[in-house]
PDB file of N, CA and C in Angstrom:
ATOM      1  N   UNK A   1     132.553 133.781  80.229  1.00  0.00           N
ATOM      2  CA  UNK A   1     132.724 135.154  80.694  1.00  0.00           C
ATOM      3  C   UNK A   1     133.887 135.836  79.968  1.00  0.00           C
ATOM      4  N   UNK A   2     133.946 137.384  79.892  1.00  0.00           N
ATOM      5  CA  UNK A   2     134.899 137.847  79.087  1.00  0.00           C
ATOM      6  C   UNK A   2     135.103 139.013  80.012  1.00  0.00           C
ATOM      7  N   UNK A   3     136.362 139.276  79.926  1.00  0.00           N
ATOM      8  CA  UNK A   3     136.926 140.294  80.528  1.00  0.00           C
ATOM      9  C   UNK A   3     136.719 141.840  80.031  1.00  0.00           C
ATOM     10  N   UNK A   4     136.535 142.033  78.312  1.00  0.00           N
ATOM     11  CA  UNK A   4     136.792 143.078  77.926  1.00  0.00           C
ATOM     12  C   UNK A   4     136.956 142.514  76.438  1.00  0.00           C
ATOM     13  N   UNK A   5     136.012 144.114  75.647  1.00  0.00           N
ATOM     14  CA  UNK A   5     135.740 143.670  74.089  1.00  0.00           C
ATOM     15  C   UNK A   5     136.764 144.727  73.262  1.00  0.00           C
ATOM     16  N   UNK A   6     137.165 144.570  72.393  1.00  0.00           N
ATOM     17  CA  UNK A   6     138.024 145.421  71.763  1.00  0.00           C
ATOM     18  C   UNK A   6     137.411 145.512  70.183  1.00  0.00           C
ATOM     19  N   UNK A   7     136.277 146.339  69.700  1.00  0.00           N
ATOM     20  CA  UNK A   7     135.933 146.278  68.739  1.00  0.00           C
ATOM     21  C   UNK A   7     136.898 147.307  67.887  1.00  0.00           C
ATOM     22  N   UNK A   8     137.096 146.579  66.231  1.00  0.00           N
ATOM     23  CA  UNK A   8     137.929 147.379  65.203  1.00  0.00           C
ATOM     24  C   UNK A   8     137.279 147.225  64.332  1.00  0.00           C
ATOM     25  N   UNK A   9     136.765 148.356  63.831  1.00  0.00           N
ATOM     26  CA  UNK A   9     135.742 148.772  62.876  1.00  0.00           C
ATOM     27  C   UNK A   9     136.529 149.198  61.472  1.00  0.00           C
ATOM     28  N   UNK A  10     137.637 149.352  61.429  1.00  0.00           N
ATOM     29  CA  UNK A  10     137.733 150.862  60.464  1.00  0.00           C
ATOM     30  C   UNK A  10     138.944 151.421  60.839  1.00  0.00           C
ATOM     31  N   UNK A  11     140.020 151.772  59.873  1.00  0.00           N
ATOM     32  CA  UNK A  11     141.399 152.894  60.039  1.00  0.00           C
ATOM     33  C   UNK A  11     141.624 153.058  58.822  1.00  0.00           C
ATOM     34  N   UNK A  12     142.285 154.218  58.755  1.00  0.00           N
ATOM     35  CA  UNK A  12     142.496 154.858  58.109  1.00  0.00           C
ATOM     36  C   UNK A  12     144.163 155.332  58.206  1.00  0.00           C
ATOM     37  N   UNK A  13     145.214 154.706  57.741  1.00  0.00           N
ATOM     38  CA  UNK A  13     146.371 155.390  58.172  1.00  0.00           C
ATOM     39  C   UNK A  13     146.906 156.156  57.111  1.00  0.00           C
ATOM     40  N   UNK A  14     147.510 157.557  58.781  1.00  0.00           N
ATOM     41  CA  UNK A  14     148.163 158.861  58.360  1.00  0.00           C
ATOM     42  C   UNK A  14     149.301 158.751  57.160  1.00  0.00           C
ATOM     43  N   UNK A  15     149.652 157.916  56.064  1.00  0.00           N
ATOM     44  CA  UNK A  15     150.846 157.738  55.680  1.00  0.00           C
ATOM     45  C   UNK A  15     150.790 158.646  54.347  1.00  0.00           C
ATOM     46  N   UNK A  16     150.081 159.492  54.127  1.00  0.00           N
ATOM     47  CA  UNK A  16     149.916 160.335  52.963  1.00  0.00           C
ATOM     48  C   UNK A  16     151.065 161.039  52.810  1.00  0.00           C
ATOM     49  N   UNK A  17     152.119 161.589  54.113  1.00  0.00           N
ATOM     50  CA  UNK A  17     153.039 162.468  53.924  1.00  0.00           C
ATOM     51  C   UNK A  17     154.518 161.049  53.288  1.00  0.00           C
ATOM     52  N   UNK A  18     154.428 161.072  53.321  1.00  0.00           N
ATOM     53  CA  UNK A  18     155.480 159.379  53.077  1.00  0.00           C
ATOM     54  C   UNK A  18     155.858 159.715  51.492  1.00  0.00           C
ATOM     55  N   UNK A  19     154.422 160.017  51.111  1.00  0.00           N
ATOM     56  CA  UNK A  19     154.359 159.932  48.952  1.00  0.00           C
ATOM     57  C   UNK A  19     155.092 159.040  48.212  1.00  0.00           C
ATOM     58  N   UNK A  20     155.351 158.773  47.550  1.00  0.00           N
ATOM     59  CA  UNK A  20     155.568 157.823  46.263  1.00  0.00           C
ATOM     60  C   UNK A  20     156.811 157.403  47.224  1.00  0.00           C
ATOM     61  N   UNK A  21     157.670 157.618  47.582  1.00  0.00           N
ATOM     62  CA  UNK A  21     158.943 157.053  47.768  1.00  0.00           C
ATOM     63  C   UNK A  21     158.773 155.231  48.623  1.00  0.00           C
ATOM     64  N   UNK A  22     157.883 155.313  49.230  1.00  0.00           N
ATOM     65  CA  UNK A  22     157.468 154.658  50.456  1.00  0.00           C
ATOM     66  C   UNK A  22     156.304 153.661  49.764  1.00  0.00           C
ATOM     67  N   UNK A  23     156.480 152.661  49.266  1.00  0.00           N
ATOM     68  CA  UNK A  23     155.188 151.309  48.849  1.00  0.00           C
ATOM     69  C   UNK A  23     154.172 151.605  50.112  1.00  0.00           C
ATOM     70  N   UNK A  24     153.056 151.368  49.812  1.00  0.00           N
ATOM     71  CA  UNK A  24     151.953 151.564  50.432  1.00  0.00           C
ATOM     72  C   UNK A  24     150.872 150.309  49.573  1.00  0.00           C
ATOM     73  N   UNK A  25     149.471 149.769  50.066  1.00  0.00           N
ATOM     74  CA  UNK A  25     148.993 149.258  49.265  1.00  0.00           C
ATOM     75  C   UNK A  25     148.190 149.830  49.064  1.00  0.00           C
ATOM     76  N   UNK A  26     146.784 149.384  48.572  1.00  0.00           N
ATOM     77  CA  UNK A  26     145.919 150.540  48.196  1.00  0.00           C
ATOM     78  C   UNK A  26     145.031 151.114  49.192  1.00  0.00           C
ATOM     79  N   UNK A  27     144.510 150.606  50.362  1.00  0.00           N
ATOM     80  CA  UNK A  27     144.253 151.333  51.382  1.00  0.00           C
ATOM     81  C   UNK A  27     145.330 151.817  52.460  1.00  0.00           C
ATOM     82  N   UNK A  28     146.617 152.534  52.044  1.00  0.00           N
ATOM     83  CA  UNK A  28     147.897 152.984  52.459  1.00  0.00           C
ATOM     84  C   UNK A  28     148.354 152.711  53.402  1.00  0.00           C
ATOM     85  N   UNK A  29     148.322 151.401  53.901  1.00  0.00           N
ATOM     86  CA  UNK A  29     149.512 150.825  54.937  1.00  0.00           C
ATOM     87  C   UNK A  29     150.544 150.361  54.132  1.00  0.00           C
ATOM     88  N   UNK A  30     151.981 150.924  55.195  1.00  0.00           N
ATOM     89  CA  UNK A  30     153.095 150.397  54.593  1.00  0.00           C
ATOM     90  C   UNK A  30     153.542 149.318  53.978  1.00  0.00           C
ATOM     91  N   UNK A  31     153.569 148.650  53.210  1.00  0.00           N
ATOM     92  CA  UNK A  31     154.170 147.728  52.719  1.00  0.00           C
ATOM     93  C   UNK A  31     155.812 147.423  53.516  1.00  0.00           C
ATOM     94  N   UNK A  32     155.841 146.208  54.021  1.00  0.00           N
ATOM     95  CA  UNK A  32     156.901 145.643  54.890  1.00  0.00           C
ATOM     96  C   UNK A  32     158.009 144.540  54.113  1.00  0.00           C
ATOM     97  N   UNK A  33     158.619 144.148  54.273  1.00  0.00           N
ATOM     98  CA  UNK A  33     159.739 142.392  54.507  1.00  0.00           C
ATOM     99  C   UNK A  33     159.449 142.053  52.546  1.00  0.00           C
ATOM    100  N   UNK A  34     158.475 140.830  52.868  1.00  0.00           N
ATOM    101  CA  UNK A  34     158.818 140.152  51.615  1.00  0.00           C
ATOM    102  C   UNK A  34     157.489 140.803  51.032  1.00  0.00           C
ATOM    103  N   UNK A  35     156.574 141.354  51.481  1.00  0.00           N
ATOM    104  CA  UNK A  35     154.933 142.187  50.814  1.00  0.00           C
ATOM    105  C   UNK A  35     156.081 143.366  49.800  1.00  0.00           C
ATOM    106  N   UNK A  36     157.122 143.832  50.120  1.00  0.00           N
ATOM    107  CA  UNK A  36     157.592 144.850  49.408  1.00  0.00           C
ATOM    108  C   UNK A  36     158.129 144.352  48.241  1.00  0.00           C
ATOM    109  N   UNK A  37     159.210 143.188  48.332  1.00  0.00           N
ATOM    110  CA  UNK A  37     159.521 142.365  47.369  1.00  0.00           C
ATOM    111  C   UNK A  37     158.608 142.189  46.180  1.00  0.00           C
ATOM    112  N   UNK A  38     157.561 141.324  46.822  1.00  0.00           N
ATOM    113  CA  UNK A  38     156.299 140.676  46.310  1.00  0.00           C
ATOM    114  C   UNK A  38     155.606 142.187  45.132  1.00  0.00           C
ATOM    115  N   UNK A  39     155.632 142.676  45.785  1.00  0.00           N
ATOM    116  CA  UNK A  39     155.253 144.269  45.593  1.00  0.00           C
ATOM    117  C   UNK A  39     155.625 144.657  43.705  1.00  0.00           C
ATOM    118  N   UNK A  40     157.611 143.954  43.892  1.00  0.00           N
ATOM    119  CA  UNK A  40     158.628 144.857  42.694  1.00  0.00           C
ATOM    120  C   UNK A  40     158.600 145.813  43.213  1.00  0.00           C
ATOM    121  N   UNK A  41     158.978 146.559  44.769  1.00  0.00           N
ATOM    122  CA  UNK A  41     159.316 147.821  44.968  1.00  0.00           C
ATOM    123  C   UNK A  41     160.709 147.865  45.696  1.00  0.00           C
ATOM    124  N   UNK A  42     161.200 146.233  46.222  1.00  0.00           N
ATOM    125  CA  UNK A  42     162.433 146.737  46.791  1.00  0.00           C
ATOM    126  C   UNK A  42     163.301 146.657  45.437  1.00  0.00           C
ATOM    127  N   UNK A  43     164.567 147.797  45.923  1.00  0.00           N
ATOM    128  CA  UNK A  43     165.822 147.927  45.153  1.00  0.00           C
ATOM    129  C   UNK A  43     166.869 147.971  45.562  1.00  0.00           C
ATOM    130  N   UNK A  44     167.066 146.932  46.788  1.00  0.00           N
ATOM    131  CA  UNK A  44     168.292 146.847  47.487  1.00  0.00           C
ATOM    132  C   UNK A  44     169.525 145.320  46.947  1.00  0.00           C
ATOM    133  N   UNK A  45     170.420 145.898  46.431  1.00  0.00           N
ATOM    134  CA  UNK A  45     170.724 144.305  45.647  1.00  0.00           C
ATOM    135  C   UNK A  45     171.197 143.414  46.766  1.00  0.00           C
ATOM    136  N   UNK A  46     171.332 142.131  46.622  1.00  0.00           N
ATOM    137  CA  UNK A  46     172.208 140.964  47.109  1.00  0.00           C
ATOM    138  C   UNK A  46     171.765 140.957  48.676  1.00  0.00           C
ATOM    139  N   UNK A  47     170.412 141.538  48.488  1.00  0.00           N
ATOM    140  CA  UNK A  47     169.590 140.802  50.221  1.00  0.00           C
ATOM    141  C   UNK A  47     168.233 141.009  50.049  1.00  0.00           C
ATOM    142  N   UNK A  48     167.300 139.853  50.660  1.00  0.00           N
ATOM    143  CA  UNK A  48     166.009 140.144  51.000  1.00  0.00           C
ATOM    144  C   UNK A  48     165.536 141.592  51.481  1.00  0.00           C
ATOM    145  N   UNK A  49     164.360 142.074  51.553  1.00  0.00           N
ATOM    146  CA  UNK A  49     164.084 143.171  52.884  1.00  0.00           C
ATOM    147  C   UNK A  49     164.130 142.191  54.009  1.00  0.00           C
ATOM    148  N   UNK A  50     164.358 143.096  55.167  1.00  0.00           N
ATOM    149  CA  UNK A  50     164.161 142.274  56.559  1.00  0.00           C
ATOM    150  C   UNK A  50     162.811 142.795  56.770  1.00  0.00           C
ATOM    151  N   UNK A  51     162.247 142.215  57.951  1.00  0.00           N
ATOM    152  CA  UNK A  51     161.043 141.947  58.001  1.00  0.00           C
ATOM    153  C   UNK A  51     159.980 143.516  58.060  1.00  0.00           C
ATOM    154  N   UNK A  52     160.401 144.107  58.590  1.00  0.00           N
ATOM    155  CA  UNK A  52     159.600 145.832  59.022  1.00  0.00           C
ATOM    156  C   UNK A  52     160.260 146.272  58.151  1.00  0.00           C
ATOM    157  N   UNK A  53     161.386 145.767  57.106  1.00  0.00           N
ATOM    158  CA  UNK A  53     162.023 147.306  55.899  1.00  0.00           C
ATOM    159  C   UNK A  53     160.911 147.622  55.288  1.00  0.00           C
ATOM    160  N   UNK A  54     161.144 148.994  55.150  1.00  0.00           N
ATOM    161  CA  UNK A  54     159.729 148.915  53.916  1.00  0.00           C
ATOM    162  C   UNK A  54     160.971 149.281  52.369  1.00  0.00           C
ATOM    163  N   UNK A  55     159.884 150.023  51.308  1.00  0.00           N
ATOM    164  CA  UNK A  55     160.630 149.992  50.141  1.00  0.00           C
ATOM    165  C   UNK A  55     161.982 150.328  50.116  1.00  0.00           C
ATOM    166  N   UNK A  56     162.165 151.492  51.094  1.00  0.00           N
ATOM    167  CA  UNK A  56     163.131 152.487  51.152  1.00  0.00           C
ATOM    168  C   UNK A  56     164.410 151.697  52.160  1.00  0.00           C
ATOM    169  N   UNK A  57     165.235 150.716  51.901  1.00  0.00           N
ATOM    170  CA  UNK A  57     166.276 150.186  52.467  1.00  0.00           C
ATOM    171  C   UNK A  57     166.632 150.848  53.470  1.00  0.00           C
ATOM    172  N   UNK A  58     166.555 150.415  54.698  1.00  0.00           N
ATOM    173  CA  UNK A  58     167.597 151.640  55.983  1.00  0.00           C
ATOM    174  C   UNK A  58     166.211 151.843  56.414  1.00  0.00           C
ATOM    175  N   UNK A  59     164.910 152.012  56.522  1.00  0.00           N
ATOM    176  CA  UNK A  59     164.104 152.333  56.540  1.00  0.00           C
ATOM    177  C   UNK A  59     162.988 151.438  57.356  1.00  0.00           C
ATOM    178  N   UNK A  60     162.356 151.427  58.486  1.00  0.00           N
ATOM    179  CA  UNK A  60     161.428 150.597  58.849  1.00  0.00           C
ATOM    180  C   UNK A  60     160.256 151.180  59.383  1.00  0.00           C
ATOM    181  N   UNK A  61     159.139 150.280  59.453  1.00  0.00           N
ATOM    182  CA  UNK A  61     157.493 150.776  59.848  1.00  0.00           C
ATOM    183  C   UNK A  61     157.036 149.418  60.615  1.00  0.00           C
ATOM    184  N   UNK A  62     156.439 149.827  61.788  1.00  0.00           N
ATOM    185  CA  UNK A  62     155.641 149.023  62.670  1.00  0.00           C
ATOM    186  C   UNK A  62     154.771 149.699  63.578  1.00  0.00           C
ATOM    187  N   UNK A  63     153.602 149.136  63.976  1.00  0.00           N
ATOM    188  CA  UNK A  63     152.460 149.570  64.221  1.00  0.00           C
ATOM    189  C   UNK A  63     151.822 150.136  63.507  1.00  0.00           C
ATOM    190  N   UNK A  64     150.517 150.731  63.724  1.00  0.00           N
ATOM    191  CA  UNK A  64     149.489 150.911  62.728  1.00  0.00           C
ATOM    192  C   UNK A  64     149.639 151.172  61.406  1.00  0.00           C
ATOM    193  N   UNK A  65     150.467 152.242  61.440  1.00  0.00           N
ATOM    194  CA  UNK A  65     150.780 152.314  59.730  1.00  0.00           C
ATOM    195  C   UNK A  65     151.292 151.480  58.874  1.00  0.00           C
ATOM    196  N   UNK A  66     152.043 150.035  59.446  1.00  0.00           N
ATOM    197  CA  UNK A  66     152.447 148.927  58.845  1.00  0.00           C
ATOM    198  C   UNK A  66     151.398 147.918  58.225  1.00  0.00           C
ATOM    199  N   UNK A  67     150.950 147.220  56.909  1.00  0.00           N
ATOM    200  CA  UNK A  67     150.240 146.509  56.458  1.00  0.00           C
ATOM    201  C   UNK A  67     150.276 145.627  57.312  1.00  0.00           C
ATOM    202  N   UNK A  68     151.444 144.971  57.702  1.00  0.00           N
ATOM    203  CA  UNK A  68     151.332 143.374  58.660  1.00  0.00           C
ATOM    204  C   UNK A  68     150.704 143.482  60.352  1.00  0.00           C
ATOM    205  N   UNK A  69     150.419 144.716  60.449  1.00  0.00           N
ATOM    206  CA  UNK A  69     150.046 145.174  61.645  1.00  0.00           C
ATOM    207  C   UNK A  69     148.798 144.885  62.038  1.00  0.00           C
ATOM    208  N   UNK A  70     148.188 145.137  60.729  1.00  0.00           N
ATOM    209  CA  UNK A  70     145.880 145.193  60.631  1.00  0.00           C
ATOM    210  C   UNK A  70     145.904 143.801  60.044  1.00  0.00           C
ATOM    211  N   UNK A  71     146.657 144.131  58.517  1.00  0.00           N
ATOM    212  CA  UNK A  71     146.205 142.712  57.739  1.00  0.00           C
ATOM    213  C   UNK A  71     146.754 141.136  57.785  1.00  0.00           C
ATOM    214  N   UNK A  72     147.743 141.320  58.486  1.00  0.00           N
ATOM    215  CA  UNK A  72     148.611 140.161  58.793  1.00  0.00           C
ATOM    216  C   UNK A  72     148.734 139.777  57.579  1.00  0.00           C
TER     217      UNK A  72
END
């Protein structure tokens, strides 16, 4: 027996206003932590990103518009 179905078909995230400054991948969720690294988009010297930074140091994204959010 199941309580309740949660079908996810499909998104599309709002991150178009963000523009170049902000890593995105190619279906435009934020790029996060070490995906930004991985990326060559962080430019923060003498530290990792932490985990929700995105490119932009000082800067974080979670929930939908975050890549690690849909795609894990």
């Amino acid at each position: 027996p199941s309580g309740g179905l949660f079908v996810f078909i499909g998104a599309k995230p709002g991150t178009d206003l963000l523009g170049e400054a902000v890593a995105r991948d190619a279906d435009g969720y934020v790029l996060t932590g070490e995906a930004v690294a991985a990326a060559g988009r962080w430019t923060e010297r003498g530290r990792r990103p932490l985990p929700l930074e995105t490119s932009v140091p000082g800067l974080f994204a979670a929930g939908e518009c975050a890549c690690v959010s849909v795609h894990g």
